[in-house]
C-alpha atoms as a PDB file:
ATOM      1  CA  UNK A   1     -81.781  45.247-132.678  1.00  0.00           C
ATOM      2  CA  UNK A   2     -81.593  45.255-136.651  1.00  0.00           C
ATOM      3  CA  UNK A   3     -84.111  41.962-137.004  1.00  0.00           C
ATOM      4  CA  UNK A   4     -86.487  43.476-134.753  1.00  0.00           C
ATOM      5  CA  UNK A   5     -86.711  46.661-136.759  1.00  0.00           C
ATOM      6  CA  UNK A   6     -86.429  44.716-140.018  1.00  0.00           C
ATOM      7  CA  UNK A   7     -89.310  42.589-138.829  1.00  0.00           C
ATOM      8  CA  UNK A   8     -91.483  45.857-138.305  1.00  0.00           C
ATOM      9  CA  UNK A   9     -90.810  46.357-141.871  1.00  0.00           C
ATOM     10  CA  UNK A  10     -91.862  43.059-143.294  1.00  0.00           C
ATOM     11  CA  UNK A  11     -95.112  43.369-141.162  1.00  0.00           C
ATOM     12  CA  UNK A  12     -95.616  46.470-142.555  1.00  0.00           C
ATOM     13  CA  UNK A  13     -95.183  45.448-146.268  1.00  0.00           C
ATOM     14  CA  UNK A  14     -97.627  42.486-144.976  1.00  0.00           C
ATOM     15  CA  UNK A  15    -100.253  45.566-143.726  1.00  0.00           C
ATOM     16  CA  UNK A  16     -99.670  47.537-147.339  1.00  0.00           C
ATOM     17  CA  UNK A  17    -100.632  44.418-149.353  1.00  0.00           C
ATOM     18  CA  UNK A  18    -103.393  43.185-147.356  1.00  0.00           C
ATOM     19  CA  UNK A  19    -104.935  46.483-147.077  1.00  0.00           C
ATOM     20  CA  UNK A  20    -107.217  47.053-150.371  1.00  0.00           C
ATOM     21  CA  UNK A  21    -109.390  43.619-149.543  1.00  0.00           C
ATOM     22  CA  UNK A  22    -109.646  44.960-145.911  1.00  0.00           C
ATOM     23  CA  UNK A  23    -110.869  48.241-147.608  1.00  0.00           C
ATOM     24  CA  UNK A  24    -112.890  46.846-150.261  1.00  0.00           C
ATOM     25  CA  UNK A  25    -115.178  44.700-147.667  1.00  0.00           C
ATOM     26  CA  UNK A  26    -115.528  47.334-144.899  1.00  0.00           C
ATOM     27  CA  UNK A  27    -113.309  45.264-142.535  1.00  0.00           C
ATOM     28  CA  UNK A  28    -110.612  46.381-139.721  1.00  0.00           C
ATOM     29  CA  UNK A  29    -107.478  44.812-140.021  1.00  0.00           C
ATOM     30  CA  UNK A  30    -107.845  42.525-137.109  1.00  0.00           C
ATOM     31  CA  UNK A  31    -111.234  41.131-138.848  1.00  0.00           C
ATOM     32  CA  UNK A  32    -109.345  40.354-141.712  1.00  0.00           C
ATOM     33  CA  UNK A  33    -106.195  38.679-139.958  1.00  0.00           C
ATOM     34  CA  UNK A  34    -109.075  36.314-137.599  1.00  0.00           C
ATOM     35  CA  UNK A  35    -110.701  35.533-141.110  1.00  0.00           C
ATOM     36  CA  UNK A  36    -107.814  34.596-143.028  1.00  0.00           C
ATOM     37  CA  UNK A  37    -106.003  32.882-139.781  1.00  0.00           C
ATOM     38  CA  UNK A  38    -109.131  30.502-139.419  1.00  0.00           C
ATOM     39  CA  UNK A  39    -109.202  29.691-143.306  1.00  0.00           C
ATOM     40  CA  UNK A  40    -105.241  28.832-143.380  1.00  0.00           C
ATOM     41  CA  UNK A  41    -105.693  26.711-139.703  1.00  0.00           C
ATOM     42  CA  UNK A  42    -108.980  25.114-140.179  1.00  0.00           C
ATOM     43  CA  UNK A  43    -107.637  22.888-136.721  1.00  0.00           C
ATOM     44  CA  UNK A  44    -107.249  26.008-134.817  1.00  0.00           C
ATOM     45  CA  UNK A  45    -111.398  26.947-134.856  1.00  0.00           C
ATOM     46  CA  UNK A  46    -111.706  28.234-131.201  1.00  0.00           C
ATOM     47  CA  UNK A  47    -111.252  32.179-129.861  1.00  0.00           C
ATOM     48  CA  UNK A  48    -108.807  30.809-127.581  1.00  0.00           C
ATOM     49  CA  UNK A  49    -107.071  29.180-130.293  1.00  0.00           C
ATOM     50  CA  UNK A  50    -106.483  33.063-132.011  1.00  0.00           C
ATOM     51  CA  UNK A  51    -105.521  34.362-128.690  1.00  0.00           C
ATOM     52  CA  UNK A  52    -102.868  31.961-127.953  1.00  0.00           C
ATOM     53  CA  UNK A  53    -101.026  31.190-131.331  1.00  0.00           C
ATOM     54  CA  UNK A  54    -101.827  34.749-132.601  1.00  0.00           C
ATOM     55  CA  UNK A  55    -100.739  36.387-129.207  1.00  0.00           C
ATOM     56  CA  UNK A  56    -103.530  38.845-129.600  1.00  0.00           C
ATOM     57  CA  UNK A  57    -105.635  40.369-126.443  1.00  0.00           C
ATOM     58  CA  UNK A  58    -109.032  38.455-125.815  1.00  0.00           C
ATOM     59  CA  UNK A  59    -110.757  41.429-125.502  1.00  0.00           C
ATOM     60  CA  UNK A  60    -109.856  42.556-129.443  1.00  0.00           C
ATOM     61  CA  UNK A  61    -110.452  39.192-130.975  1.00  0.00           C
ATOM     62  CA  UNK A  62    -113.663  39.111-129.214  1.00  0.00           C
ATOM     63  CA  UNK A  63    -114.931  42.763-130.748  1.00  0.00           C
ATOM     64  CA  UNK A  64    -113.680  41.408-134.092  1.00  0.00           C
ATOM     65  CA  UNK A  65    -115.753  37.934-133.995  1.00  0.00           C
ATOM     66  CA  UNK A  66    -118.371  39.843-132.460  1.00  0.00           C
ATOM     67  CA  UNK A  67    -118.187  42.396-136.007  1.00  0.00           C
ATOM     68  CA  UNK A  68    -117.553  38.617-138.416  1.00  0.00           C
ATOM     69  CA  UNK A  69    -120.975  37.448-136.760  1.00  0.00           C
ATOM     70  CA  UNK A  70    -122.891  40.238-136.904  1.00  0.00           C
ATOM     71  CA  UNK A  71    -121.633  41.048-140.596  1.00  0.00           C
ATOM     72  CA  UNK A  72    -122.795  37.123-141.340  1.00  0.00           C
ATOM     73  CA  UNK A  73    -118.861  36.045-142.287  1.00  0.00           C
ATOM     74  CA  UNK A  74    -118.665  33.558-139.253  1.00  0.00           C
ATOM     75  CA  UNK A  75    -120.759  31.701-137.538  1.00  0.00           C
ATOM     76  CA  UNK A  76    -120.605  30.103-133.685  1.00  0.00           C
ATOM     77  CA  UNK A  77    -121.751  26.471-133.021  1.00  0.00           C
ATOM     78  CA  UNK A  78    -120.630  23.784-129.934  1.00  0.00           C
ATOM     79  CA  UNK A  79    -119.821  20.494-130.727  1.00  0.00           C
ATOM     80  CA  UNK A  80    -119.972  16.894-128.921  1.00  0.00           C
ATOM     81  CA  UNK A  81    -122.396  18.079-126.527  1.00  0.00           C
ATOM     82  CA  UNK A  82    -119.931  20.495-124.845  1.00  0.00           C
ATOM     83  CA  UNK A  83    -121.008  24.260-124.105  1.00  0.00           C
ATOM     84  CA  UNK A  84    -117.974  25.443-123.091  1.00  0.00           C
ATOM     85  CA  UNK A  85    -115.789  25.717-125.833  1.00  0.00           C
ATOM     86  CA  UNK A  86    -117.450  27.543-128.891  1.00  0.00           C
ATOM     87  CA  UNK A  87    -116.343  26.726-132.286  1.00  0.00           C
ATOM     88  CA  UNK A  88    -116.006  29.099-134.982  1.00  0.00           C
ATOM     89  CA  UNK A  89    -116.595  28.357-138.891  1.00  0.00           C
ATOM     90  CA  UNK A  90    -116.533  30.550-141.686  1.00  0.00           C
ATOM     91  CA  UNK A  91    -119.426  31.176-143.866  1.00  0.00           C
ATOM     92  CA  UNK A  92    -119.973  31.501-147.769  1.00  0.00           C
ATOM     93  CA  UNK A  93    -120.338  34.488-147.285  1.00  0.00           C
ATOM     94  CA  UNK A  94    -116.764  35.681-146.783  1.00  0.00           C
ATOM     95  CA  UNK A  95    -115.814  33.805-149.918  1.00  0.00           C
ATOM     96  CA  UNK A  96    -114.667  36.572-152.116  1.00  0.00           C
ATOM     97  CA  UNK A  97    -112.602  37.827-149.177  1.00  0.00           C
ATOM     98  CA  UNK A  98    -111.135  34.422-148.643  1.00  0.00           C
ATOM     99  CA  UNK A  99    -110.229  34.831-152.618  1.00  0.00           C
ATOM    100  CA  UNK A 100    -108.703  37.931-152.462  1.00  0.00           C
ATOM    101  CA  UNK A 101    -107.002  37.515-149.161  1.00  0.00           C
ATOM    102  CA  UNK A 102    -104.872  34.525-150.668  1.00  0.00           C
ATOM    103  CA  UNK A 103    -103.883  36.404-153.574  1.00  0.00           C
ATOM    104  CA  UNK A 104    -102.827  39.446-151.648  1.00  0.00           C
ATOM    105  CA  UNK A 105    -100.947  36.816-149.331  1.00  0.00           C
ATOM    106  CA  UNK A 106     -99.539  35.336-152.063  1.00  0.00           C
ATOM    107  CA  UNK A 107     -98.242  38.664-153.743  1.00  0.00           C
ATOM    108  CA  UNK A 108     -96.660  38.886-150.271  1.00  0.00           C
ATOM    109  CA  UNK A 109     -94.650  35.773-150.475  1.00  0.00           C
ATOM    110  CA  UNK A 110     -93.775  36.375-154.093  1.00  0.00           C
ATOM    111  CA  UNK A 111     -92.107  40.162-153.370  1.00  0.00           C
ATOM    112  CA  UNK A 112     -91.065  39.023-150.416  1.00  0.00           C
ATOM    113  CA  UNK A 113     -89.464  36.084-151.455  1.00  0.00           C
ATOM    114  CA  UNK A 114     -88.343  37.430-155.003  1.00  0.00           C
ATOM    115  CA  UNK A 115     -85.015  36.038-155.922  1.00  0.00           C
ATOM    116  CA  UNK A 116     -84.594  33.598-153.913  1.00  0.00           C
ATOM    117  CA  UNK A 117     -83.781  30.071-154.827  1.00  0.00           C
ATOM    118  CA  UNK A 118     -85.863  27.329-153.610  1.00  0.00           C
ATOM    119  CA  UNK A 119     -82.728  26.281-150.788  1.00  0.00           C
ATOM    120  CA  UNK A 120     -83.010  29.737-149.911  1.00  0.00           C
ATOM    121  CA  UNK A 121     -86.584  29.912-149.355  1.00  0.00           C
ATOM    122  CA  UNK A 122     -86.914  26.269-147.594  1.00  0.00           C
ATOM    123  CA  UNK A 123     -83.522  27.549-145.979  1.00  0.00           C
ATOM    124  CA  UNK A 124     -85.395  30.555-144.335  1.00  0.00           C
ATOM    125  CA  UNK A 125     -88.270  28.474-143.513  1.00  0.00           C
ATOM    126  CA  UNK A 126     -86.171  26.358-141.063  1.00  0.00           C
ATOM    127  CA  UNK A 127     -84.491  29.412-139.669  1.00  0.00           C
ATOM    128  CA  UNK A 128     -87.689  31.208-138.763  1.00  0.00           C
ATOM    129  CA  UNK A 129     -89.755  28.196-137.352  1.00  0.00           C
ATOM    130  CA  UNK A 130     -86.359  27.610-135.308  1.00  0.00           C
ATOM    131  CA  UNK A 131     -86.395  31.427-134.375  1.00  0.00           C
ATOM    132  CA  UNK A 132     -90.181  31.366-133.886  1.00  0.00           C
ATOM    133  CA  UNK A 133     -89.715  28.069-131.594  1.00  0.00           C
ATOM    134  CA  UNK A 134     -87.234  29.190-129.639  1.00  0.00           C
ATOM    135  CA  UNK A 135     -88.982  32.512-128.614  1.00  0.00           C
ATOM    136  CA  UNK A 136     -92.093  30.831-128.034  1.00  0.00           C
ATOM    137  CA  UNK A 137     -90.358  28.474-125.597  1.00  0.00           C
ATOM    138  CA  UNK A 138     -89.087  31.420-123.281  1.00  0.00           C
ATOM    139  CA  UNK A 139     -92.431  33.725-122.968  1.00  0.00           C
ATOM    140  CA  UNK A 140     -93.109  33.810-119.319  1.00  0.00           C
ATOM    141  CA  UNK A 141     -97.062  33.620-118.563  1.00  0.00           C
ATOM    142  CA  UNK A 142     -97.383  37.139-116.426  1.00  0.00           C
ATOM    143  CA  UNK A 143     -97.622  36.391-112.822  1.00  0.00           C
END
């Protein structure tokens, strides 16, 4: 299917221009995605938050937080007197990576996106949140 294999390509592009900040600060791709998915969704603070929206394992976004604590870029905490759900904030120190990791996103966008007028771009907007909506709507939970 043609947008399948186009999409492969997009995420790939995505990979290629996200890849120098992941280099520069010794992180694995995954660490980066987690870092930059709780900056952009500062609602979304929880592991089961990632693991749900981001349709990533549990097991790899827990080695990855696990790696953000220990390297000091996120910390843990509970809140409202409830120790079951842990809460995840980032810390100052993954500032510069924050920094760079919007302005390799937003080199994305802009290549991506080159050419097109604004109707275009708000145009593709709908169509993918539609798209992205109506795929989400028929996963199956595994039995």
């Amino acid at each position: 299917m043609l947008f399948w294999e186009n999409q492969k390509v997009i995420h790939t592009f995505y990979i290629q221009c996200t890849k120098p900040v992941c280099a520069a600060y010794g992180l694995t791709q995954m660490e980066f995605d987690i870092l930059m998915f709780l900056h952009n969704n500062p609602q979304h603070d929880t592991a089961s938050d990632i693991v749900k929206l981001r349709m990533l394992t549990k097991s790899h976004v827990s080695s990855a937080l696990k790696s953000l604590e220990n390297k000091r870029y996120i910390t843990k905490s509970y809140q409202n007197g409830n120790r079951k759900t842990v809460h995840l904030a980032i810390t100052e120190a993954a500032a510069d990576i924050l920094n760079d990791g919007k302005t390799a996103q937003m080199k994305f966008a802009q290549q991506l996106f080159r050419g097109f007028s604004n109707e275009e771009f708000e145009f593709c907007k709908a169509l993918f949140s539609r798209m992205y909506t109506n795929a989400r709507d028929n996963i199956h939970p595994e039995v």
